[in-house]
Protein backbone atom coordinates (compact mmCIF):
# COMPACT_ATOMS: atom_id res chain seq x y z
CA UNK A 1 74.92 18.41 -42.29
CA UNK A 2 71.21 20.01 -41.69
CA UNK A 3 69.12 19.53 -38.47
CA UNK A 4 65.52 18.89 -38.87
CA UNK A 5 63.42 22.09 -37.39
CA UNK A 6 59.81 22.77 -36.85
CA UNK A 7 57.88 24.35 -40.18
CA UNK A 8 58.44 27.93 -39.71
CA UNK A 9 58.91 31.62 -41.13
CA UNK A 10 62.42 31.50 -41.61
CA UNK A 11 62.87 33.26 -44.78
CA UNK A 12 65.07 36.18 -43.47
CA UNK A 13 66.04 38.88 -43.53
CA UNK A 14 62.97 41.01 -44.83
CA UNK A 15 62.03 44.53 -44.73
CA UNK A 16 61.63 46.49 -41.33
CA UNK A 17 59.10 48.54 -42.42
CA UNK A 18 56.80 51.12 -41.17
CA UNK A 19 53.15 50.92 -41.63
CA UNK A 20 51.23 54.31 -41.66
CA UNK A 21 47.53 54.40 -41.67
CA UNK A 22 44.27 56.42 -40.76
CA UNK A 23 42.30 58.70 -42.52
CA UNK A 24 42.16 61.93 -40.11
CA UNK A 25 44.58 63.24 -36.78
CA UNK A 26 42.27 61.31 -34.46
CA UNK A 27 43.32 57.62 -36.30
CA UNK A 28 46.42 58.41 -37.61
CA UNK A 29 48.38 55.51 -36.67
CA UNK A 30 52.13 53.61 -37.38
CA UNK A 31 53.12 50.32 -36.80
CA UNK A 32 56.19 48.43 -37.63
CA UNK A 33 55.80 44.90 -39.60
CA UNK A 34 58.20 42.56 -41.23
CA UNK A 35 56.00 40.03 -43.11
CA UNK A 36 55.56 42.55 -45.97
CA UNK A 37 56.36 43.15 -49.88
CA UNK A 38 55.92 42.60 -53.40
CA UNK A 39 53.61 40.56 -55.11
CA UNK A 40 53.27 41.67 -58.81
CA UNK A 41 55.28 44.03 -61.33
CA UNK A 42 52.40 45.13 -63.66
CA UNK A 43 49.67 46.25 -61.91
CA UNK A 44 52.42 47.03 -59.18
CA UNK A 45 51.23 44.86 -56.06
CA UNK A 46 51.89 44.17 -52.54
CA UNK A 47 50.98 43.34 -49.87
CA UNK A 48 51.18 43.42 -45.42
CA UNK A 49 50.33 40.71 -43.43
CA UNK A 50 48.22 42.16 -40.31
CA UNK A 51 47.33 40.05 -36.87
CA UNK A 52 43.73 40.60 -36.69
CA UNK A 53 44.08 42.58 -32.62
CA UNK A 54 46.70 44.79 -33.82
CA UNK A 55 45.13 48.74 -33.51
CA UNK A 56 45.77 49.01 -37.10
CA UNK A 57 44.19 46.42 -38.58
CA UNK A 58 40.56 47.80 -37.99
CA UNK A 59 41.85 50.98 -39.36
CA UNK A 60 42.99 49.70 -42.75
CA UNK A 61 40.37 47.20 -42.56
CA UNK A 62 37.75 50.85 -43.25
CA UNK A 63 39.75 52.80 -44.73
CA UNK A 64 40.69 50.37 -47.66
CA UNK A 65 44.32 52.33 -47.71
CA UNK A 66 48.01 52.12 -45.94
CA UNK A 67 51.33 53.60 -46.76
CA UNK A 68 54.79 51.29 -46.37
CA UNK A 69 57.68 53.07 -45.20
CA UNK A 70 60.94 51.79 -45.71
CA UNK A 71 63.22 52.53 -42.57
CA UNK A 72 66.56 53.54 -41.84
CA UNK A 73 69.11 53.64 -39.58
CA UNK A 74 68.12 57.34 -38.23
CA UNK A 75 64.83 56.20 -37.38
CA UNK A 76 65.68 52.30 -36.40
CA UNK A 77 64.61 52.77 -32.39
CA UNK A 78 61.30 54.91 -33.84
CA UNK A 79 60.79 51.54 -36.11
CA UNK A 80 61.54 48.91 -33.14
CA UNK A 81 59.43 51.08 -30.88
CA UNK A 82 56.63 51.03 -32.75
CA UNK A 83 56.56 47.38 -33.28
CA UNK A 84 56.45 47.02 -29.51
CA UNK A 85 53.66 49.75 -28.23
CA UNK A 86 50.33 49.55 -29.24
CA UNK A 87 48.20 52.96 -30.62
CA UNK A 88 45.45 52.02 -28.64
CA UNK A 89 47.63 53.63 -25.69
CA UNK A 90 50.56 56.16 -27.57
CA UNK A 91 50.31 58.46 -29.96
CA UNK A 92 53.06 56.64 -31.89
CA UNK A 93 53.85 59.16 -34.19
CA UNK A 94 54.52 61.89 -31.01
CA UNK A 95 55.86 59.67 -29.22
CA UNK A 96 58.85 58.24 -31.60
CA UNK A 97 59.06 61.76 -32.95
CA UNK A 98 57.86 60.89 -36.28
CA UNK A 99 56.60 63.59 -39.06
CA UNK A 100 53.16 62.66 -40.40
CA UNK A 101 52.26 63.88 -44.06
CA UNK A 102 48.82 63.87 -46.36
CA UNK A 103 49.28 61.26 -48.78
CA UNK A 104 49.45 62.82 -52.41
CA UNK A 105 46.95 60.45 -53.93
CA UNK A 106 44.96 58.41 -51.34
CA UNK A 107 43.93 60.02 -48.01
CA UNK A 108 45.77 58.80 -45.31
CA UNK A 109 49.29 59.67 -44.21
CA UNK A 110 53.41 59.14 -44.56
CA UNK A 111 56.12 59.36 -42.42
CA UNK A 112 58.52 62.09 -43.94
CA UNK A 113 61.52 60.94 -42.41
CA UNK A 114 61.21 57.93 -44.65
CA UNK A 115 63.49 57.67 -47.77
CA UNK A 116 60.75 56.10 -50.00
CA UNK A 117 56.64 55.52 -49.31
CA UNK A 118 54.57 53.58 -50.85
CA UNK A 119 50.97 54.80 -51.22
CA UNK A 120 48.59 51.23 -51.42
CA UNK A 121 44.60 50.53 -51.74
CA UNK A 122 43.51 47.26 -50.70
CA UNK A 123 42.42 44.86 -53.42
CA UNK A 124 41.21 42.17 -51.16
CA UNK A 125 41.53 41.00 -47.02
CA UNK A 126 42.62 36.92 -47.33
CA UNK A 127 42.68 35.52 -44.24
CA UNK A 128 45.36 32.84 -43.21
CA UNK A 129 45.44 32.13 -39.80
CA UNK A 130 47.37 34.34 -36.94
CA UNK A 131 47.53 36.63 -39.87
CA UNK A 132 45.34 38.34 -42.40
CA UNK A 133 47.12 39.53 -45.61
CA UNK A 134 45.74 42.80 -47.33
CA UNK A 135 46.40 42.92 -50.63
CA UNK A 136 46.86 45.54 -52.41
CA UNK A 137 47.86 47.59 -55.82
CA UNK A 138 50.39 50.27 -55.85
CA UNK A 139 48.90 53.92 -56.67
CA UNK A 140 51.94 56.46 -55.63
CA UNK A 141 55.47 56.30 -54.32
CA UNK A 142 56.99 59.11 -52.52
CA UNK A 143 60.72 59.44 -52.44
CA UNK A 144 62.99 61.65 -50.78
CA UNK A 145 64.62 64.08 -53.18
CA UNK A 146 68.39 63.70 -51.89
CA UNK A 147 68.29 59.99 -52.82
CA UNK A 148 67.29 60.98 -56.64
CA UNK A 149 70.57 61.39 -58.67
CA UNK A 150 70.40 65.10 -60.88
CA UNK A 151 72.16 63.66 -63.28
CA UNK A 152 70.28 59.97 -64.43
CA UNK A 153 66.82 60.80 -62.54
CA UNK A 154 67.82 57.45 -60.63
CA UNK A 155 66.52 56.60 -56.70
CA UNK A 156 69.48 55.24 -55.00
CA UNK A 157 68.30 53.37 -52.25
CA UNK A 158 71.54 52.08 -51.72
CA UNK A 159 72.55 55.70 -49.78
CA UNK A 160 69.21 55.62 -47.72
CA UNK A 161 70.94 53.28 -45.22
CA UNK A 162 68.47 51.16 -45.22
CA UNK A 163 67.51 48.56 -42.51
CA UNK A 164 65.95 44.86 -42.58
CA UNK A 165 65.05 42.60 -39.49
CA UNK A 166 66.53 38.98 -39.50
CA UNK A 167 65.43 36.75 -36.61
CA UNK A 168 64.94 39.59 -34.08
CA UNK A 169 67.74 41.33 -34.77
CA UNK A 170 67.88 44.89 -37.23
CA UNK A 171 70.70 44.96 -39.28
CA UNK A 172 71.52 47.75 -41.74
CA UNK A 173 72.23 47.10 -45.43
CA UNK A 174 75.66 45.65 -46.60
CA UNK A 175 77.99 45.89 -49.55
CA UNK A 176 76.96 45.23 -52.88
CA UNK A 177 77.81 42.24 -55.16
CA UNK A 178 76.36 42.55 -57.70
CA UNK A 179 73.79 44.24 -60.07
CA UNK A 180 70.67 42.00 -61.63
CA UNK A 181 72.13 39.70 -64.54
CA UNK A 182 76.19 40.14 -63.70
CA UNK A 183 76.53 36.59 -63.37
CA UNK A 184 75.58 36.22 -67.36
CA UNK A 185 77.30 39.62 -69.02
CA UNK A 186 79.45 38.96 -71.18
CA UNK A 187 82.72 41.37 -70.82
CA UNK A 188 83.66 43.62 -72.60
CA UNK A 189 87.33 43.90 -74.34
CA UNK A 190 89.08 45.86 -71.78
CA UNK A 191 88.00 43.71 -68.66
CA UNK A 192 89.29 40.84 -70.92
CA UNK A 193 92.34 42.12 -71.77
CA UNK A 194 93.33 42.43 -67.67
């Protein structure tokens, strides 16, 4: 049986990702954020959901750019801490011991210790309520070299170690199921014959 709850986000778990931003040293800034992700394949899309006060949100707000940094579990406390202190009064990327980078193609910055970043210009600012969702197309990805497989060319997230946030609580990555359309491949002779 299901209990009746009030209307809320409870679509879990999502990404814990890190939010880099600024367009010199003096506004660099990071900034961890959950309500975040894809919104279109071709142009590639997505988007972050800002609250209006947060220290970033003026930042991307001029700058028209951001970078999402998927998180792992060597920087998990860096990504929690971030989401709790404000860069109005830390030097967030100091302070967690986080490597800043120049973007390749806009100009703002990256975390390096990130396995994969994802270089975005905003589109358009909608505004929703306790949050304002920027919008934006996909011009670069950055990945980490010793997740790309020599042999196929292939990123393999799955040995990043990736985290996601569920309720409050971080949780890294579990086993794998499945790949995209197992449930509907037909087998072939030798898994039949066993």
């Amino acid at each position: 049986m299901k209990l009746t709850f009030k209307p809320g986000n409870m679509i879990y778990p999502v990404p814990a990702a890190l939010i880099s931003c600024g367009d010199d040293a003096e506004s660099y800034n990071v900034f961890t954020a959950s309500w975040v992700g894809t919104i279109c394949t071709n142009p590639p899309m997505c988007y972050v959901s800002i609250r209006p006060e947060r220290h970033s949100y003026e930042i991307i707000k001029r700058t028209g750019e951001f970078v999402i940094n998927l998180t792992s579990k060597s920087i998990a406390k860096a990504t929690d801490w971030c989401g709790v202190k404000s860069g109005r009064d830390h030097d967030k990327f100091k302070e967690a011991r986080l490597t800043p980078q120049k973007t390749a193609v806009i100009n703002s910055v990256y975390i390096e210790e990130s396995p994969l970043s994802i270089e975005c210009k905003v589109r358009e600012i909608v505004k929703l309520g306790s949050h304002d969702m920027f919008i934006a197309d996909v011009v670069n990805v950055l990945a980490d070299d010793k997740y790309i497989d020599n042999q196929t060319g292939r990123f393999q997230l799955d040995k990043a170690d990736l985290i996601a946030y569920s309720h409050g609580e971080y949780y890294t990555l579990g086993e794998m199921i499945g790949t995209f359309g197992w449930s509907v491949r037909k087998k072939n002779k030798k898994q039949r014959t066993k």
